[in-house]
C-alpha atoms as a PDB file:
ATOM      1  CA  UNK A   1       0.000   0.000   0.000  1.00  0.00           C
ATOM      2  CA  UNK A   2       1.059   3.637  -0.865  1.00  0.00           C
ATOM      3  CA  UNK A   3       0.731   6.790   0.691  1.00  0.00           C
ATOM      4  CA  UNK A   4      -0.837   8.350  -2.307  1.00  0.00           C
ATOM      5  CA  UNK A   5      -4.117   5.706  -1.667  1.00  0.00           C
ATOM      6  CA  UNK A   6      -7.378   8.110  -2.109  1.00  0.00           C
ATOM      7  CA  UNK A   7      -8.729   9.592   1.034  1.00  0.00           C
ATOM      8  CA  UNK A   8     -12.599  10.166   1.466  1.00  0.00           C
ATOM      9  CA  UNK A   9     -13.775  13.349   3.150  1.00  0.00           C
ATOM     10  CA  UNK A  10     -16.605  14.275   5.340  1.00  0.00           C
ATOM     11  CA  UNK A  11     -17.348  17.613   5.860  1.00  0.00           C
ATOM     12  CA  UNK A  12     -17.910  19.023   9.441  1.00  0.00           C
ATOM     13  CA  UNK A  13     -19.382  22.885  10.406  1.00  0.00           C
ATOM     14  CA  UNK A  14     -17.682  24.691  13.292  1.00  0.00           C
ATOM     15  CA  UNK A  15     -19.951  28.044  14.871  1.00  0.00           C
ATOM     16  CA  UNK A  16     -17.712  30.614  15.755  1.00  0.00           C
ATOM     17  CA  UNK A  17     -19.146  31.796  18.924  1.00  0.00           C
ATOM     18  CA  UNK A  18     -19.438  35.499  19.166  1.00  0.00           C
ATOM     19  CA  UNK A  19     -18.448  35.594  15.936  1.00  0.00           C
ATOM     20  CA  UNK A  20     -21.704  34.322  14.084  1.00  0.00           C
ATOM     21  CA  UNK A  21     -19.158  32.534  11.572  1.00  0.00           C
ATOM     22  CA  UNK A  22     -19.345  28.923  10.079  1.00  0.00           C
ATOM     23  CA  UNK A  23     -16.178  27.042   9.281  1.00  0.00           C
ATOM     24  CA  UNK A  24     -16.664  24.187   7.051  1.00  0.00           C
ATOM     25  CA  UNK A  25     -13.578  22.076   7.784  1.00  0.00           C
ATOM     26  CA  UNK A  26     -12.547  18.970   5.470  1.00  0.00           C
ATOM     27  CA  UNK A  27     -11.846  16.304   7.755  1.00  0.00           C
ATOM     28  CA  UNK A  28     -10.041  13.218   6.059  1.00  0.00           C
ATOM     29  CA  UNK A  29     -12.017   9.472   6.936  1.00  0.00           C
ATOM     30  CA  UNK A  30      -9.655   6.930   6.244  1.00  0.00           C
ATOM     31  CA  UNK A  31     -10.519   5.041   3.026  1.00  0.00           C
ATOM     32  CA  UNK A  32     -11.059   1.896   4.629  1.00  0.00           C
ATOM     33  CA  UNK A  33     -13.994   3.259   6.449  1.00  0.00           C
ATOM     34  CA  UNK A  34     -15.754   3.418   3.169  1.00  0.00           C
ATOM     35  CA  UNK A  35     -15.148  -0.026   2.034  1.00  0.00           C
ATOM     36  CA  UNK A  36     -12.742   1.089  -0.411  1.00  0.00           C
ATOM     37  CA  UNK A  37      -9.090   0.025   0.510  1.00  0.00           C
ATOM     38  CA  UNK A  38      -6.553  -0.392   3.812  1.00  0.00           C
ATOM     39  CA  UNK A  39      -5.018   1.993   5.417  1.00  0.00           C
ATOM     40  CA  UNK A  40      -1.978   3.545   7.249  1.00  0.00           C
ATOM     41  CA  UNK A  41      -2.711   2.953  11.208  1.00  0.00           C
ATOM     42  CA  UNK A  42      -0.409   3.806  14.765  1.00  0.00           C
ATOM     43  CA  UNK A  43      -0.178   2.592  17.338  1.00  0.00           C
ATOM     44  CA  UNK A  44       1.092   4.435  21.005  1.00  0.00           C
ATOM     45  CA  UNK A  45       1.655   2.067  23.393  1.00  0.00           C
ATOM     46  CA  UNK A  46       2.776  -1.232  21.864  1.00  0.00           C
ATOM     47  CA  UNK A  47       3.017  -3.800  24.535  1.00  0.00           C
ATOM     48  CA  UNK A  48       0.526  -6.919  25.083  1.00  0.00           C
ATOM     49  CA  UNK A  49      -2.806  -5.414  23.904  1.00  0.00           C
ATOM     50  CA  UNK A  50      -1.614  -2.661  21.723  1.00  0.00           C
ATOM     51  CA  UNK A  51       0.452  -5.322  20.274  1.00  0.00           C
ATOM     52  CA  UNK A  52      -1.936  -7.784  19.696  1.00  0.00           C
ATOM     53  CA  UNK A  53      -4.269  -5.061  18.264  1.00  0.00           C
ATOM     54  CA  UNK A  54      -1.908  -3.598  15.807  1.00  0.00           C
ATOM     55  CA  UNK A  55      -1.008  -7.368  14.888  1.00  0.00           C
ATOM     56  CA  UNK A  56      -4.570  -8.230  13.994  1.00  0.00           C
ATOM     57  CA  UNK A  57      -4.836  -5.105  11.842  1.00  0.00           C
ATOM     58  CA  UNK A  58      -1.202  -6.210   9.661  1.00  0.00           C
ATOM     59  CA  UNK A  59      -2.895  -9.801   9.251  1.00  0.00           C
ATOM     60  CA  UNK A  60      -5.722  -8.285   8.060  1.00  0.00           C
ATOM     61  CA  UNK A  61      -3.938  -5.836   5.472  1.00  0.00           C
ATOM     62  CA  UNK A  62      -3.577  -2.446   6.846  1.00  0.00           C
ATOM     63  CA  UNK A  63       0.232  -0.806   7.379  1.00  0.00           C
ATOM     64  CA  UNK A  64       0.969  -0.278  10.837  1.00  0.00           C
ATOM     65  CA  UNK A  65       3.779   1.931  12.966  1.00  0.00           C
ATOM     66  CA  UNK A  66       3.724   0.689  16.638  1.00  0.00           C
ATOM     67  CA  UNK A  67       5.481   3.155  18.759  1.00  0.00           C
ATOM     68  CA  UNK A  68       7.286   3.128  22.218  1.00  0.00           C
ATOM     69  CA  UNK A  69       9.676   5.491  24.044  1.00  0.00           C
ATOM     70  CA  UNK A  70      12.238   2.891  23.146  1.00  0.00           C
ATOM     71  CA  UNK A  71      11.194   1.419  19.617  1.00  0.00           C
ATOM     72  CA  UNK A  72      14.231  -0.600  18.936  1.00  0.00           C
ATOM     73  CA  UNK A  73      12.366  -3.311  21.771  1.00  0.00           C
ATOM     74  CA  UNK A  74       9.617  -3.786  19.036  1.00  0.00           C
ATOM     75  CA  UNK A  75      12.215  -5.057  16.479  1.00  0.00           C
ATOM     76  CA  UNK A  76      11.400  -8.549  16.831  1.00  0.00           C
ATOM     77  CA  UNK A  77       7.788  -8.010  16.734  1.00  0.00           C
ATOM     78  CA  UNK A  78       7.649  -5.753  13.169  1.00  0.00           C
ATOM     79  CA  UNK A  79      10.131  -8.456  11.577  1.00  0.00           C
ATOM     80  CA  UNK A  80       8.069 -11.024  12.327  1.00  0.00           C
ATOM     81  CA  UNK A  81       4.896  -9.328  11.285  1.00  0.00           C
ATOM     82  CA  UNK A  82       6.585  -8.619   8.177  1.00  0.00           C
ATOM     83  CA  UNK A  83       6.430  -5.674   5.150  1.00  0.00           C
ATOM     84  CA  UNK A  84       3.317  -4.226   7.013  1.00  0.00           C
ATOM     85  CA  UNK A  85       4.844  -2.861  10.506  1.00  0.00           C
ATOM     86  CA  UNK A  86       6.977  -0.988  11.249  1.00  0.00           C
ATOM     87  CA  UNK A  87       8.163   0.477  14.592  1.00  0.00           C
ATOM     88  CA  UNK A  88       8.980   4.141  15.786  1.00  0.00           C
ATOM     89  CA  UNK A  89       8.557   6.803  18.778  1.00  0.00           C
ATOM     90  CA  UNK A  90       5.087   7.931  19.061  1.00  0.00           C
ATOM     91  CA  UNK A  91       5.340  11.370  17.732  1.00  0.00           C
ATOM     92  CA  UNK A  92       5.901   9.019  14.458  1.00  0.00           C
ATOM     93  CA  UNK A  93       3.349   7.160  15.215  1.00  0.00           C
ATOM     94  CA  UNK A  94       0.716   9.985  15.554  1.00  0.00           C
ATOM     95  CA  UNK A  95       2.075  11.245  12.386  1.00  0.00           C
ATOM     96  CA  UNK A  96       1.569   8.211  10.464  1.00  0.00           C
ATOM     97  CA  UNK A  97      -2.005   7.032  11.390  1.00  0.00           C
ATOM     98  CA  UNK A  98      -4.826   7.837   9.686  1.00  0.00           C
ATOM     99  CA  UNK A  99      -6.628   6.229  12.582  1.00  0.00           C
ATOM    100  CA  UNK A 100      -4.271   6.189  15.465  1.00  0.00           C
ATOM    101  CA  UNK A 101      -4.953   3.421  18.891  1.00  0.00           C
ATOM    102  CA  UNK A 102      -4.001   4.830  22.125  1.00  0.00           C
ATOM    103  CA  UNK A 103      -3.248   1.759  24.676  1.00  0.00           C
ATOM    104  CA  UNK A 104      -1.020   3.091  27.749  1.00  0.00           C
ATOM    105  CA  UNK A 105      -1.770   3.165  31.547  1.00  0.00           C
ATOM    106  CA  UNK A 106      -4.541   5.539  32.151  1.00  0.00           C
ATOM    107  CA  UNK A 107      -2.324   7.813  34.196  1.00  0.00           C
ATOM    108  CA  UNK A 108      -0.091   8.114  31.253  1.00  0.00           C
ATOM    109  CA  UNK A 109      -2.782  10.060  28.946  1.00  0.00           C
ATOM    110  CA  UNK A 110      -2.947  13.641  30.146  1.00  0.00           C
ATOM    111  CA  UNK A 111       0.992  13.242  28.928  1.00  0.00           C
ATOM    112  CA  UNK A 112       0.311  11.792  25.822  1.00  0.00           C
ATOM    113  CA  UNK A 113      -2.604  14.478  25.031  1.00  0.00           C
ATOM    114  CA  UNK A 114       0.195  17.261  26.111  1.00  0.00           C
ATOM    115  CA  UNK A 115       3.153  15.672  23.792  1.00  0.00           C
ATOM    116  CA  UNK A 116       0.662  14.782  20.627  1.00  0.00           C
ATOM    117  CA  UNK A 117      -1.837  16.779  20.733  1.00  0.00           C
ATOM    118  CA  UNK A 118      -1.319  19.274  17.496  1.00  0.00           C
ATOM    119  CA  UNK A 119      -0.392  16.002  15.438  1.00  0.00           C
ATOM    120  CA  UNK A 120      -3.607  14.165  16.809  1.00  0.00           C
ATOM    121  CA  UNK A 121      -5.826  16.910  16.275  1.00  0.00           C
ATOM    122  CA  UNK A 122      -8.999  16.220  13.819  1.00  0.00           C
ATOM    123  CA  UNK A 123      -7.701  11.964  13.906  1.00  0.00           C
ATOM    124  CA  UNK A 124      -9.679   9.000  14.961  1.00  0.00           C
ATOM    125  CA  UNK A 125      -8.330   8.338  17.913  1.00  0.00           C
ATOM    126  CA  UNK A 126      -9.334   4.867  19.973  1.00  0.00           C
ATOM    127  CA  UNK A 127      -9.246   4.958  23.228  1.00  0.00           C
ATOM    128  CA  UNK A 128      -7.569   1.328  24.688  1.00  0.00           C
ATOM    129  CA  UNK A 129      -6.742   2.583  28.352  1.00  0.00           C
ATOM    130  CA  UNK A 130      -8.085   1.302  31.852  1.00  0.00           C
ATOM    131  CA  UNK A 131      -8.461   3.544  34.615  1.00  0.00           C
ATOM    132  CA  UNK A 132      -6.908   1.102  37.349  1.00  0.00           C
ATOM    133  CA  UNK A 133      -6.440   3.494  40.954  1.00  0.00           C
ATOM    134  CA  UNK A 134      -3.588   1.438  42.671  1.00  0.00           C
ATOM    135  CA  UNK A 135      -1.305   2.402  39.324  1.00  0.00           C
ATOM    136  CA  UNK A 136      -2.824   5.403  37.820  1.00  0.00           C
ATOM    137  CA  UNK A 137      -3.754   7.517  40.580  1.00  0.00           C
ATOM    138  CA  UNK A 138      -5.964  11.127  40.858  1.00  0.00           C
ATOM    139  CA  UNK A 139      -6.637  10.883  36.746  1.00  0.00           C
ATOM    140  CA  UNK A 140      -8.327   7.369  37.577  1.00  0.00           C
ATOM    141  CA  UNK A 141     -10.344   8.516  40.241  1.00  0.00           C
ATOM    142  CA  UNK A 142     -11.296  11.287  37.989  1.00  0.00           C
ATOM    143  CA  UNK A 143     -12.614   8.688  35.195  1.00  0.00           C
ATOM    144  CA  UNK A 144     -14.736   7.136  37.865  1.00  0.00           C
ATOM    145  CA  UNK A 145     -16.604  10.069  38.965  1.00  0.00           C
ATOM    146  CA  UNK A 146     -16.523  11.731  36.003  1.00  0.00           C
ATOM    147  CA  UNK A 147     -16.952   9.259  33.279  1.00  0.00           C
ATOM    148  CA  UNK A 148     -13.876   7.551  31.239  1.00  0.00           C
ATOM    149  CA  UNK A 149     -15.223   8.647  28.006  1.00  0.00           C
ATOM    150  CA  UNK A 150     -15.115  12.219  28.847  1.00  0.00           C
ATOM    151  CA  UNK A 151     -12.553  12.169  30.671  1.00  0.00           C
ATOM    152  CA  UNK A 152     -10.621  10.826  28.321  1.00  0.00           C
ATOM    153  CA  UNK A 153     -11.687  13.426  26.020  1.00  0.00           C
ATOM    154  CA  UNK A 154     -10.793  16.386  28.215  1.00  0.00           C
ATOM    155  CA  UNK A 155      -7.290  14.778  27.929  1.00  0.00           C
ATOM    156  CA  UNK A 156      -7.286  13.927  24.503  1.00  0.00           C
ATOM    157  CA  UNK A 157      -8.583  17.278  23.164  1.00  0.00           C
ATOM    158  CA  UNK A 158      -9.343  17.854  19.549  1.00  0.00           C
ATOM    159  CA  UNK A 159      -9.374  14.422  18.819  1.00  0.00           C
ATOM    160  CA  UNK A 160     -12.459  12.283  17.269  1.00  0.00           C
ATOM    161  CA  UNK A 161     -11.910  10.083  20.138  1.00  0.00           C
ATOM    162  CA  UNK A 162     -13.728   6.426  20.422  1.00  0.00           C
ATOM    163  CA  UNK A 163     -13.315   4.159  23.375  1.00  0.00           C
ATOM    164  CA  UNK A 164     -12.335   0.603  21.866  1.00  0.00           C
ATOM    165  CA  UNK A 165     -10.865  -2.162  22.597  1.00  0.00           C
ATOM    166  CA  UNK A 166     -10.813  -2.130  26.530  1.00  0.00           C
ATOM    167  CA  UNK A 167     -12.812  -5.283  27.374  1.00  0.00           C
ATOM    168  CA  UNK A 168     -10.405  -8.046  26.765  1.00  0.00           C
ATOM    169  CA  UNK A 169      -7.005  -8.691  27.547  1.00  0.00           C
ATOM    170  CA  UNK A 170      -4.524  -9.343  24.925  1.00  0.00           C
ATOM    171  CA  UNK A 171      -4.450 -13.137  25.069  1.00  0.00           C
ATOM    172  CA  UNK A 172      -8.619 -13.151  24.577  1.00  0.00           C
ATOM    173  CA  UNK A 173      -7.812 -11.053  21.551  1.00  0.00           C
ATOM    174  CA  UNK A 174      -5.331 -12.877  19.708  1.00  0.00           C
ATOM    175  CA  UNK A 175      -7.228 -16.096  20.886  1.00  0.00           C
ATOM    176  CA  UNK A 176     -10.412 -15.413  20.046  1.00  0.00           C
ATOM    177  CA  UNK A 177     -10.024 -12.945  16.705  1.00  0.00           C
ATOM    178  CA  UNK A 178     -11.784 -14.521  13.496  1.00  0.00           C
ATOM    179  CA  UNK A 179     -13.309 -17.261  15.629  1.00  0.00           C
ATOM    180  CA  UNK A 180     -16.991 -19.087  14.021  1.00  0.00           C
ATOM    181  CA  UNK A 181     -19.999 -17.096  14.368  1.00  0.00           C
ATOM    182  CA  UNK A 182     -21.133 -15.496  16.575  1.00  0.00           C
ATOM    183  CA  UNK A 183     -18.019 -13.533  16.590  1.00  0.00           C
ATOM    184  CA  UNK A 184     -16.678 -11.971  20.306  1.00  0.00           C
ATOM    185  CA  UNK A 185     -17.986  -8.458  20.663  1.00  0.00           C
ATOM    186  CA  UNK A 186     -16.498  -5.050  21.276  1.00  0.00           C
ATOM    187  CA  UNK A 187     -18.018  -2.508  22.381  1.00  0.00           C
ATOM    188  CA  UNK A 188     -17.446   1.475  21.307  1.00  0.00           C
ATOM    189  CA  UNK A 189     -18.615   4.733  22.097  1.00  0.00           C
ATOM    190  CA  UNK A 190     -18.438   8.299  20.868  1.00  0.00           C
ATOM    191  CA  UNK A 191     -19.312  11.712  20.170  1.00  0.00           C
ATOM    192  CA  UNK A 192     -18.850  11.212  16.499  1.00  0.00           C
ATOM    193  CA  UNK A 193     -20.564   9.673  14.229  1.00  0.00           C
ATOM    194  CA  UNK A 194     -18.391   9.120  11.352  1.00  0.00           C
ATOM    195  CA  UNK A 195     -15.538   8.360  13.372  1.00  0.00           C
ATOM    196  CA  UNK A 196     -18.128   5.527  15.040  1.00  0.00           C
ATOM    197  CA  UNK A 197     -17.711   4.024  11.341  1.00  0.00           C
ATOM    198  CA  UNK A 198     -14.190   3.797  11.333  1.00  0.00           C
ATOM    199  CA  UNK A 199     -13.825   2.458  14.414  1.00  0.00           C
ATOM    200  CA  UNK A 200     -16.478  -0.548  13.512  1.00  0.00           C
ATOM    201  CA  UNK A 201     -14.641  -1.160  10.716  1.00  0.00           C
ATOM    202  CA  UNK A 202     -11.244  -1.720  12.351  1.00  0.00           C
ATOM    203  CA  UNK A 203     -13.019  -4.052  15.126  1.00  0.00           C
ATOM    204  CA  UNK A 204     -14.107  -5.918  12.221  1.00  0.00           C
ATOM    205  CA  UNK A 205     -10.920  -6.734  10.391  1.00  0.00           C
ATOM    206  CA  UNK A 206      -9.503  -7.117  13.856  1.00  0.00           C
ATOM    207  CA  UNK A 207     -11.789 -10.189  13.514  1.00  0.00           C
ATOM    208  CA  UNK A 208     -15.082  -9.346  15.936  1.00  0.00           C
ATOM    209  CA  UNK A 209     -18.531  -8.371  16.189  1.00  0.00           C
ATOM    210  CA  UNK A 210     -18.695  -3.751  16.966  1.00  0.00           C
ATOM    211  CA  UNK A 211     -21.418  -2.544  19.200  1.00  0.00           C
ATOM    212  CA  UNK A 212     -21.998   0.644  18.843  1.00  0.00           C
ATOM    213  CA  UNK A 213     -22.971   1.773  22.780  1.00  0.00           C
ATOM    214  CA  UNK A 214     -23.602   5.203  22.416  1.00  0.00           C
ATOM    215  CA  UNK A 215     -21.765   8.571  23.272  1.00  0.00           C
ATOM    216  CA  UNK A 216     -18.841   8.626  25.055  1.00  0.00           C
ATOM    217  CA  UNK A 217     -20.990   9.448  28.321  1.00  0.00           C
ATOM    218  CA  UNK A 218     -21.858   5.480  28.000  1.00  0.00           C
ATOM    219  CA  UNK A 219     -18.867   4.424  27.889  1.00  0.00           C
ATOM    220  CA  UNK A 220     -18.205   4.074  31.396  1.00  0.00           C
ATOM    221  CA  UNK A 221     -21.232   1.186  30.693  1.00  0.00           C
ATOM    222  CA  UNK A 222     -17.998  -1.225  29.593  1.00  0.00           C
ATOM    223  CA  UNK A 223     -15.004   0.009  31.516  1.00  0.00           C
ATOM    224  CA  UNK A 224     -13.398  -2.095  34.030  1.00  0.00           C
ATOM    225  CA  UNK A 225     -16.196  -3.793  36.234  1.00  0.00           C
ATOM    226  CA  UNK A 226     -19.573  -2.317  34.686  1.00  0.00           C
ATOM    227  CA  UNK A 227     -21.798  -4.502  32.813  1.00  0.00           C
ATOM    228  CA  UNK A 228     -20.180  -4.214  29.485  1.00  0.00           C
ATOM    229  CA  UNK A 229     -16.550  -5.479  30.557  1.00  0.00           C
ATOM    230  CA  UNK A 230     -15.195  -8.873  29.741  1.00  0.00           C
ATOM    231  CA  UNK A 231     -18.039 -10.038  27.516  1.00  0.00           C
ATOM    232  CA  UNK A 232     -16.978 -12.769  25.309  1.00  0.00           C
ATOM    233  CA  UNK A 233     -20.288 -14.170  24.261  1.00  0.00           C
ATOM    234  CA  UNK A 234     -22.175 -12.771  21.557  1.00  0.00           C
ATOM    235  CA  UNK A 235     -23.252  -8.999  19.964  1.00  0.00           C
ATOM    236  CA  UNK A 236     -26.553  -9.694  20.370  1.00  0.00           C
ATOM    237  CA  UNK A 237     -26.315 -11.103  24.545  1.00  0.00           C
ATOM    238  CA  UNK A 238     -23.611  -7.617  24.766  1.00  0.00           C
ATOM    239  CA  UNK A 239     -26.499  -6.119  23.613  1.00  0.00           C
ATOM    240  CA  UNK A 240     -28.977  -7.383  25.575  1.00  0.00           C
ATOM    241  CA  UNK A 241     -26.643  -6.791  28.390  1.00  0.00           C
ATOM    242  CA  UNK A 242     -26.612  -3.144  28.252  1.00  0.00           C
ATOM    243  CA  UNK A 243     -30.084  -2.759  26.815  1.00  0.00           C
ATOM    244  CA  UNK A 244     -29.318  -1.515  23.553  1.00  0.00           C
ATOM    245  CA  UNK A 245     -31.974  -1.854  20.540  1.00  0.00           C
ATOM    246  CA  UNK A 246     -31.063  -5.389  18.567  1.00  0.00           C
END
């Protein structure tokens, strides 16, 4: 795949306020979205479950950078995974993506948002990390009262941010990826519709079953110990589960 693969566009009106303006912007949705081709993806945080992501995405055809502070530990991984990966810092890696995964310790974000956030602004951003108290401290005790989706968001700002892939640890997902029908489910959430459509259609050539949830106020509905965690049965019982329409 080359950089020069056609891009799709959707357009998106900003009000001004104050200023009684309207700013159409052109904000790119990868092409892969639209059924139309692969795509370039990053990945920040590239141990077990950003790894095993980002490895389900070069078996299923898309070119991936994984990124880490110290990139030459990821050698191995890319040269085994082949032409597809690759492996940098993740400044490179937020550069890259056209959809970028986000899966560090929760009380590494606000960091990340400060370091990345003019190269992640306007991306599809998913949103991997678990708020866990013992390790990540006064930012996960903010997710729980606040809400992880928008909490998330406050630290991740300008981003078309989706929360993804947080339900299953990275042995489930290499284990269970592609598996017969009914496939294992994964539940997502935003604020944006369009970027709701890429995100379902990286879960699926991840090899399972997207449920759309709702806005990123529900996403605390499938964080670590609410109903919508760990669910490994089908869409339609994840479904059920959270009382969303079939």
């Amino acid at each position: 795949m080359t950089s020069s693969h056609p891009i799709d566009s959707t357009r998106r009106a900003l009000i001004l306020g104050g200023m009684g303006a309207t700013v159409t912007l052109m904000v790119p949705v990868p092409a892969f979205a639209q059924g139309t081709g692969k795509s370039k993806l990053g990945v920040i945080g590239s141990g077990r479950l950003g790894g095993a992501v980002g490895s389900l995405w070069v078996k299923a055809g898309h070119e991936v950078l994984f990124s880490s502070r110290h990139p030459e530990q990821l050698k191995d991984m890319v040269a085994e995974l082949g032409p597809l990966a690759r492996a940098g810092y993740p400044q490179d890696a937020a550069t890259f993506g056209e959809a970028v995964l986000i899966a560090v310790p929760y009380g590494a974000l606000p960091q990340v948002g400060r370091d990345l956030a003019p190269t992640l602004k306007g991306k599809v951003v998913l949103d991997a990390c678990n708020a866990v108290s013992a390790r990540d401290g006064a930012v996960a005790d903010e997710a729980k009262a606040n809400g992880i989706g928008t909490t998330s968001q406050k630290y991740l700002p300008g981003t078309r941010l989706v929360r993804a892939f947080n339900t299953m640890g990275s042995g489930v997902l290499r284990r269970e990826s592609n598996r017969p029908a009914p496939r294992v489910p994964v539940p997502i959430a935003s604020d944006d519709a369009e970027a709701l459509k890429v995100a379902a259609a990286l879960v699926r050539d991840a090899g399972f079953d997207p449920v759309i949830v709702g806005s990123l106020t529900r996403a605390s509905e499938f964080a670590m110990g609410a109903p919508g965690y760990g669910q490994h049965a089908s869409a339609e019982e994840l479904r059920r589960k959270l009382s969303l329409a079939p």
